[in-house]
C-alpha atoms as a PDB file:
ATOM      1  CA  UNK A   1     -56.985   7.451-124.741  1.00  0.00           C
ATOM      2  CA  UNK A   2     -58.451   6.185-121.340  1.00  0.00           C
ATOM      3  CA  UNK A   3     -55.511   4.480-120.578  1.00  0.00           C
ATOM      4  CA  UNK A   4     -53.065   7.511-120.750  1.00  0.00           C
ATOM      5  CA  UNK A   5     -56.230   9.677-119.019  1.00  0.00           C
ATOM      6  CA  UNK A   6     -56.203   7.261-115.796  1.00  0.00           C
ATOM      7  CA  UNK A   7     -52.086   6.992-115.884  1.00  0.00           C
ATOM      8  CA  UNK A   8     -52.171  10.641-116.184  1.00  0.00           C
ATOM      9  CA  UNK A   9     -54.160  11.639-113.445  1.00  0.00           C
ATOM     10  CA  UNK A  10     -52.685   8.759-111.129  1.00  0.00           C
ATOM     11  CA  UNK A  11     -49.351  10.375-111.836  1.00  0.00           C
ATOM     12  CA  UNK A  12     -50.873  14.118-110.745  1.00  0.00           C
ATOM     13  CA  UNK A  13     -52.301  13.012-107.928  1.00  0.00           C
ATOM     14  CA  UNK A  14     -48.653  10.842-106.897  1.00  0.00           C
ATOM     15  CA  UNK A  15     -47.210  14.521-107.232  1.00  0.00           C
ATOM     16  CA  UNK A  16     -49.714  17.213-105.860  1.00  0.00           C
ATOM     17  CA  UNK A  17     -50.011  14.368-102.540  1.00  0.00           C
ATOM     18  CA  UNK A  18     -45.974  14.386-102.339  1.00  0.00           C
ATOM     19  CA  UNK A  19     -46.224  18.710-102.332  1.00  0.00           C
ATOM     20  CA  UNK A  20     -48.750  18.231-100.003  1.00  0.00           C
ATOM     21  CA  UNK A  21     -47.243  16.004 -97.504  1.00  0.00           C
ATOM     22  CA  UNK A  22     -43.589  18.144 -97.989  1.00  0.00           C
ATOM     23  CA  UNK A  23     -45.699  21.470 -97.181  1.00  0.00           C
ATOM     24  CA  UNK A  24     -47.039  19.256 -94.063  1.00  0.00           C
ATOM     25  CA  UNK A  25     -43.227  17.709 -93.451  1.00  0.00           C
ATOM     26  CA  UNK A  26     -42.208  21.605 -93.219  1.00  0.00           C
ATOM     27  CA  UNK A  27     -45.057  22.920 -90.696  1.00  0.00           C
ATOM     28  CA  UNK A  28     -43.730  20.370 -88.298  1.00  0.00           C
ATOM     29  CA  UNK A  29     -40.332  21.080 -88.140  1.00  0.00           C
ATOM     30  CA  UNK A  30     -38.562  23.930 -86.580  1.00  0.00           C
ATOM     31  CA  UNK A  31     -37.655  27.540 -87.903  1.00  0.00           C
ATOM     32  CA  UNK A  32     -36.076  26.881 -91.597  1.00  0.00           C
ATOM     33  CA  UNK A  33     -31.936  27.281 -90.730  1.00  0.00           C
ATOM     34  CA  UNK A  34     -28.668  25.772 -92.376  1.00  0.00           C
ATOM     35  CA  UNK A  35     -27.749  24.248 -89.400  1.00  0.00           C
ATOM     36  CA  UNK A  36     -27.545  20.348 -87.603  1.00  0.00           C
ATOM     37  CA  UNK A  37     -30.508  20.773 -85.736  1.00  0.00           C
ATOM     38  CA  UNK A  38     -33.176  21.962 -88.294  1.00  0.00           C
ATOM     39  CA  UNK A  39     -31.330  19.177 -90.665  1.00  0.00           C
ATOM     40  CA  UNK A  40     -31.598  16.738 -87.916  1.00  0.00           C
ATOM     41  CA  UNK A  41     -35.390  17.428 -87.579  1.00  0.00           C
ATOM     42  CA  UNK A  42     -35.917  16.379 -91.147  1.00  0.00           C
ATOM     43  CA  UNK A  43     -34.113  12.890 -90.891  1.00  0.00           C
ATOM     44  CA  UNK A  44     -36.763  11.887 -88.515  1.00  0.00           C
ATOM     45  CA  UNK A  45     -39.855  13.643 -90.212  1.00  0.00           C
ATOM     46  CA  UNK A  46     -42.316  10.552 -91.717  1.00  0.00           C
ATOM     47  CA  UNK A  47     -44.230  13.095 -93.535  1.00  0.00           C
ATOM     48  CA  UNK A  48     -40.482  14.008 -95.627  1.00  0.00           C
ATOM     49  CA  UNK A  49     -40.480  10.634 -96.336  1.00  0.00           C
ATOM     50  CA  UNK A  50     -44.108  10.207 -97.676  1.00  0.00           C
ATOM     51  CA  UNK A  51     -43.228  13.109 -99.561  1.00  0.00           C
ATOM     52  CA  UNK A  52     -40.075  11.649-101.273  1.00  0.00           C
ATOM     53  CA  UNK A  53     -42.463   8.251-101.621  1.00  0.00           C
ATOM     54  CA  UNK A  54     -44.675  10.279-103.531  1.00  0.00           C
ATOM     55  CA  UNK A  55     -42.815  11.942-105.561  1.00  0.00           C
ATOM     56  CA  UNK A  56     -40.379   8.806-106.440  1.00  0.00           C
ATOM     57  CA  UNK A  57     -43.559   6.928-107.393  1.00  0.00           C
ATOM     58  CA  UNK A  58     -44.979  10.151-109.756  1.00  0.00           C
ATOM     59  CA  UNK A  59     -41.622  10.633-111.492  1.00  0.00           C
ATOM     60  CA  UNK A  60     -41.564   6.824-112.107  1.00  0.00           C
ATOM     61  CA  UNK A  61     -44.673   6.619-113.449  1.00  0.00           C
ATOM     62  CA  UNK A  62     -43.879   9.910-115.401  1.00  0.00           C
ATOM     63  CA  UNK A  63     -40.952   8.087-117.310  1.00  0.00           C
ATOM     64  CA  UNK A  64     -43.518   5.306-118.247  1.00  0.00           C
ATOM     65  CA  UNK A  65     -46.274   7.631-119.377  1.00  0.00           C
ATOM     66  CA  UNK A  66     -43.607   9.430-121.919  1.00  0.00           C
ATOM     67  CA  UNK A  67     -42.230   6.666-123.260  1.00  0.00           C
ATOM     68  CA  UNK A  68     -45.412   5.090-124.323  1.00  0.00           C
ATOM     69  CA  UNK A  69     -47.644   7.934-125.105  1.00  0.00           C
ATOM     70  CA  UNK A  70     -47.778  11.468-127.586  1.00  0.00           C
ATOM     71  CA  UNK A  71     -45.658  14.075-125.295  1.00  0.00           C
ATOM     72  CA  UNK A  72     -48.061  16.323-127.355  1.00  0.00           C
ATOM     73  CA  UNK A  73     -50.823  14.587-125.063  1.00  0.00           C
ATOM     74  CA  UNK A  74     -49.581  13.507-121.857  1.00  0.00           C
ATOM     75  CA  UNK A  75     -48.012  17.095-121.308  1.00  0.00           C
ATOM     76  CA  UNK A  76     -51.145  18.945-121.009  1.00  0.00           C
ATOM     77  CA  UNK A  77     -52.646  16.463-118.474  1.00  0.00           C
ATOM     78  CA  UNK A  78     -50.014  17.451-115.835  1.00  0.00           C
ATOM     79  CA  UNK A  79     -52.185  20.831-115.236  1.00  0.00           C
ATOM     80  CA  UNK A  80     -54.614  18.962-113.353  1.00  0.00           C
ATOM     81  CA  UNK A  81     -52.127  18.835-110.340  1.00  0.00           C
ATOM     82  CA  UNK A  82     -53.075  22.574-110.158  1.00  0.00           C
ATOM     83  CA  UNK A  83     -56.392  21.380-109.922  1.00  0.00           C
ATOM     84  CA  UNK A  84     -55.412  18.989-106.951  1.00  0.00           C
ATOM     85  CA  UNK A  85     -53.192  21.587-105.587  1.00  0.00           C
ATOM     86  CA  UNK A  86     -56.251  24.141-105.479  1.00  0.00           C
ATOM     87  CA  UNK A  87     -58.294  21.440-104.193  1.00  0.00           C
ATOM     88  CA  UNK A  88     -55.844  20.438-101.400  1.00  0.00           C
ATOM     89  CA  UNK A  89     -55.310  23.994-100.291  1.00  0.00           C
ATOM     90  CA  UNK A  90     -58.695  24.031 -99.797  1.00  0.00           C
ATOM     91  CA  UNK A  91     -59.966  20.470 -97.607  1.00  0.00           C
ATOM     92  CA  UNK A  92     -56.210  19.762 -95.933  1.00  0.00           C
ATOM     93  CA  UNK A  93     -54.765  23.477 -95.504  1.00  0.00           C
ATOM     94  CA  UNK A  94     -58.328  25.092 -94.728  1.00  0.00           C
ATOM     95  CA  UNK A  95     -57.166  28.212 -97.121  1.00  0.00           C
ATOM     96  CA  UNK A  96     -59.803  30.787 -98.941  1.00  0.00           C
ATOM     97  CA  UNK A  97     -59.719  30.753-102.327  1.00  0.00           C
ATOM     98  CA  UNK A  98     -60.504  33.566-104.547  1.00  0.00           C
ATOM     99  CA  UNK A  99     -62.864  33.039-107.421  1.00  0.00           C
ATOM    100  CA  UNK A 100     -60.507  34.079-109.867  1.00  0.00           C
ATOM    101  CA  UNK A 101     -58.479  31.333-109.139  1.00  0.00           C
ATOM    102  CA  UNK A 102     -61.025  28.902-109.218  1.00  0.00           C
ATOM    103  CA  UNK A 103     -61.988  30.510-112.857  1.00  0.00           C
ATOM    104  CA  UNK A 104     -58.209  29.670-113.542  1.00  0.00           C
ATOM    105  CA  UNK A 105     -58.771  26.093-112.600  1.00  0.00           C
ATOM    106  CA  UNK A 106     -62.291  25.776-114.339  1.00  0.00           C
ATOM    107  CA  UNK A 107     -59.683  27.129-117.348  1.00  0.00           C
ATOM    108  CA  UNK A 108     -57.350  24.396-116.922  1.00  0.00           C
ATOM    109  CA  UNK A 109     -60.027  21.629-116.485  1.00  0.00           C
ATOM    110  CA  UNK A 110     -61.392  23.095-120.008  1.00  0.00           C
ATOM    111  CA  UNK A 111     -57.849  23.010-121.800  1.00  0.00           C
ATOM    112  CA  UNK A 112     -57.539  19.368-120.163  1.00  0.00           C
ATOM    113  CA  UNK A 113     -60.542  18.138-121.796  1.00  0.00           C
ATOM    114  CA  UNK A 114     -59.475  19.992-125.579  1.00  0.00           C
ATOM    115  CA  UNK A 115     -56.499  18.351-125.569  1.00  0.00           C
ATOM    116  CA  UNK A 116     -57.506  14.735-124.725  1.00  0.00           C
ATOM    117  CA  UNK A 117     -60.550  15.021-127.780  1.00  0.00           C
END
């Protein structure tokens, strides 16, 4: 059960960092348009590319976790990247979070832990 736990959580973290670094790609480019220029910006935007890295890497690592392990399992553990999403918003993005939503994550965390017993 550790095994799939650590895989698990590897994998959340692969894909919350890859949002993260695509919300950061975004907030240095210019104003969102279907044009060359905006387009243009992207191609040369590392952050895009960490982003797609991260993702790649998650997804990857995704196909291994459901071929070896219970989808009944594994599933459930992909809520934490809420948790890392709430906890990014919160060091990198310098956002306030209400306490509802952290009773939403404490929620998750709790449902996370019934499922891997």
């Amino acid at each position: 059960m550790l095994k799939i736990i650590l895989l698990s959580v590897a994998q959340c973290l692969l894909l919350s960092g890859g949002q993260v670094m695509l919300k950061l790609a975004m907030g240095h480019t210019g104003q969102f348009g279907f044009t060359w220029v905006f387009f243009r910006s992207l191609l040369v935007n590392y952050r895009l590319l960490a982003s797609g890295l991260c993702m790649t890497a998650a997804t990857i690592l995704w196909l291994y976790i459901i071929k070896h392990f219970d989808f009944s399992v594994a599933y459930p553990i992909t809520g934490m990247s809420y948790v890392f999403g709430m906890l990014a918003a919160t060091c990198i993005f310098h956002e306030a979070i209400p306490l509802t939503r952290w009773i939403g994550v404490a929620l998750i965390v709790g449902g996370v832990a019934l499922t891997t017993r």
